[in-house]
C-alpha atoms as a PDB file:
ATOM      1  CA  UNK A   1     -26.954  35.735 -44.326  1.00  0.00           C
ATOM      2  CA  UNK A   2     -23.767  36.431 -42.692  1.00  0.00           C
ATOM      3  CA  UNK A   3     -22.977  38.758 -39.378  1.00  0.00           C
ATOM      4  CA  UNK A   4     -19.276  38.627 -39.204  1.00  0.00           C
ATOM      5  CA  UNK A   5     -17.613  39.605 -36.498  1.00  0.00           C
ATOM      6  CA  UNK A   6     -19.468  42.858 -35.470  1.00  0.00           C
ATOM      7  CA  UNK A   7     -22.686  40.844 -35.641  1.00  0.00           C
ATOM      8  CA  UNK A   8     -21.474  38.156 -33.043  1.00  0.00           C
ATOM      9  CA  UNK A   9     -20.060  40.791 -30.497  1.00  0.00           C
ATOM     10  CA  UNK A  10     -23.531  42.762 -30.994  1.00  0.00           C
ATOM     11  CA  UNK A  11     -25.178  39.225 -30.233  1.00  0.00           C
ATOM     12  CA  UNK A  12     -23.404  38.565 -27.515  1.00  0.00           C
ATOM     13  CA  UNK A  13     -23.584  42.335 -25.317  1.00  0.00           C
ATOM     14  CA  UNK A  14     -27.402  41.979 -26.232  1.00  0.00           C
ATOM     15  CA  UNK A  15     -27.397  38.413 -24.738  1.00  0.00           C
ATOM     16  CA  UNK A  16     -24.896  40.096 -21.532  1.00  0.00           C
ATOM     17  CA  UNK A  17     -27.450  42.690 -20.950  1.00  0.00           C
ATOM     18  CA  UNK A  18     -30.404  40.445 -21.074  1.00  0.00           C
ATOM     19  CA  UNK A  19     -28.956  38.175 -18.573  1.00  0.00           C
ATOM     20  CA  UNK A  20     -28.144  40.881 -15.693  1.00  0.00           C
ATOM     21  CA  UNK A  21     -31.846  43.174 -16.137  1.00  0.00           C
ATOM     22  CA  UNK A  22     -33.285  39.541 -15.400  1.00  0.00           C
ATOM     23  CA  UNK A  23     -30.744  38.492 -12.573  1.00  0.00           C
ATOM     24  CA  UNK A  24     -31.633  41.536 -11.678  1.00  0.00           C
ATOM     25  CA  UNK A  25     -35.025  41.964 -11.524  1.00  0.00           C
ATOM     26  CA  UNK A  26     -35.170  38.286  -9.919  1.00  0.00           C
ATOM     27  CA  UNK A  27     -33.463  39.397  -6.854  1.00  0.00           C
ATOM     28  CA  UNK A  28     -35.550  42.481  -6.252  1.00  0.00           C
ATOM     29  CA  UNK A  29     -38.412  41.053  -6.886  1.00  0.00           C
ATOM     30  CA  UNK A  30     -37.362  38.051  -4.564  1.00  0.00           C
ATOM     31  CA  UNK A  31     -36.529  41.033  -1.477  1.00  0.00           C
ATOM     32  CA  UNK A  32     -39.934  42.256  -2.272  1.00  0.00           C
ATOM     33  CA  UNK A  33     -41.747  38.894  -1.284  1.00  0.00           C
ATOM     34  CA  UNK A  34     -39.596  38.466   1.534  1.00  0.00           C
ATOM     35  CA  UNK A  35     -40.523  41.784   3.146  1.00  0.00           C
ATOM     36  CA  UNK A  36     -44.505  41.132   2.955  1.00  0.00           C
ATOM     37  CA  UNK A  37     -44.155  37.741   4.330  1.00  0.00           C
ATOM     38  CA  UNK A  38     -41.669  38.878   7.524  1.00  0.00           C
ATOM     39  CA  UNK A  39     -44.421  40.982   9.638  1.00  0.00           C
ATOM     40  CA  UNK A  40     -47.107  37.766  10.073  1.00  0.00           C
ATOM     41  CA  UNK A  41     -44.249  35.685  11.044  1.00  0.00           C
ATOM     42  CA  UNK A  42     -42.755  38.165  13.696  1.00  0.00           C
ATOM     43  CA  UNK A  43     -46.057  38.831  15.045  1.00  0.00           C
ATOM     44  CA  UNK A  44     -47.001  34.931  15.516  1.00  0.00           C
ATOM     45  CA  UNK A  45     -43.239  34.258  17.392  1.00  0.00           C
ATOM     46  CA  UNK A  46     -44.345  37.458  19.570  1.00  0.00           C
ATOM     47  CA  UNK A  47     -48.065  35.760  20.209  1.00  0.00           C
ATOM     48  CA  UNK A  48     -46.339  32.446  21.320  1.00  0.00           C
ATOM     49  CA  UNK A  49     -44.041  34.042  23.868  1.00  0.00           C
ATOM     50  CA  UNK A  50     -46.963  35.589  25.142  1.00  0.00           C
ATOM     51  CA  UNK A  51     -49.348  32.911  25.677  1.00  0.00           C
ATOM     52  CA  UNK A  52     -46.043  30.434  26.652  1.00  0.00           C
ATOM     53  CA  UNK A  53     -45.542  33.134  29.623  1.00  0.00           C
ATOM     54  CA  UNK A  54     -42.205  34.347  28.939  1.00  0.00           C
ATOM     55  CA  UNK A  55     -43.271  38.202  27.920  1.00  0.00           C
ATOM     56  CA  UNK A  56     -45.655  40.478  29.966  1.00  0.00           C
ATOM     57  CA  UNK A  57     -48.513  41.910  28.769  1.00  0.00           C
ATOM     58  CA  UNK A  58     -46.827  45.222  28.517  1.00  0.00           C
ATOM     59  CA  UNK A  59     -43.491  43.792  27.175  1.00  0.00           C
ATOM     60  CA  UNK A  60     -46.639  42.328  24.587  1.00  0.00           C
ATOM     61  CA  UNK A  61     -47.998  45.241  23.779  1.00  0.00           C
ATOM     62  CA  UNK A  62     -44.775  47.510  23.438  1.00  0.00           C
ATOM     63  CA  UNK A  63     -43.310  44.818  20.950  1.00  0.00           C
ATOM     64  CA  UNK A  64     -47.073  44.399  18.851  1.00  0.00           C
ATOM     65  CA  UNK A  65     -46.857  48.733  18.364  1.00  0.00           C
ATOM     66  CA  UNK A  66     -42.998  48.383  17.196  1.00  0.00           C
ATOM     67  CA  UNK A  67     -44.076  45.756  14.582  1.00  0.00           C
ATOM     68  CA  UNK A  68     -46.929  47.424  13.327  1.00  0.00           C
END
């Protein structure tokens, strides 16, 4: 069976498209992951400059409600 030309430049849009709707979806799924992981991370820096001394406890608890 042949495709000729048209059936080659269908081919290759359809291959185009498929290409970007997955680069695509990889990168927003990717900013997705990186937003749930950010908050535990942030709060653990702020809980070490806490117990090392270098924040007050109200500094501490100001920062902890702007996290949340």
């Amino acid at each position: 069976m042949e495709f000729g030309i048209m059936g080659g430049v269908l081919l290759l849009w359809f291959v185009l498209v498929v290409m970007t709707v997955s680069l695509m979806w990889g990168l927003f799924r990717n900013n997705r992951v990186v937003a749930t992981v950010q908050p535990p991370l942030t709060r653990r820096i702020l809980e070490q400059r806490y117990a090392n001394g270098e924040i007050s406890q109200e500094q501490y608890l100001a920062m902890l409600e702007e996290i949340q």
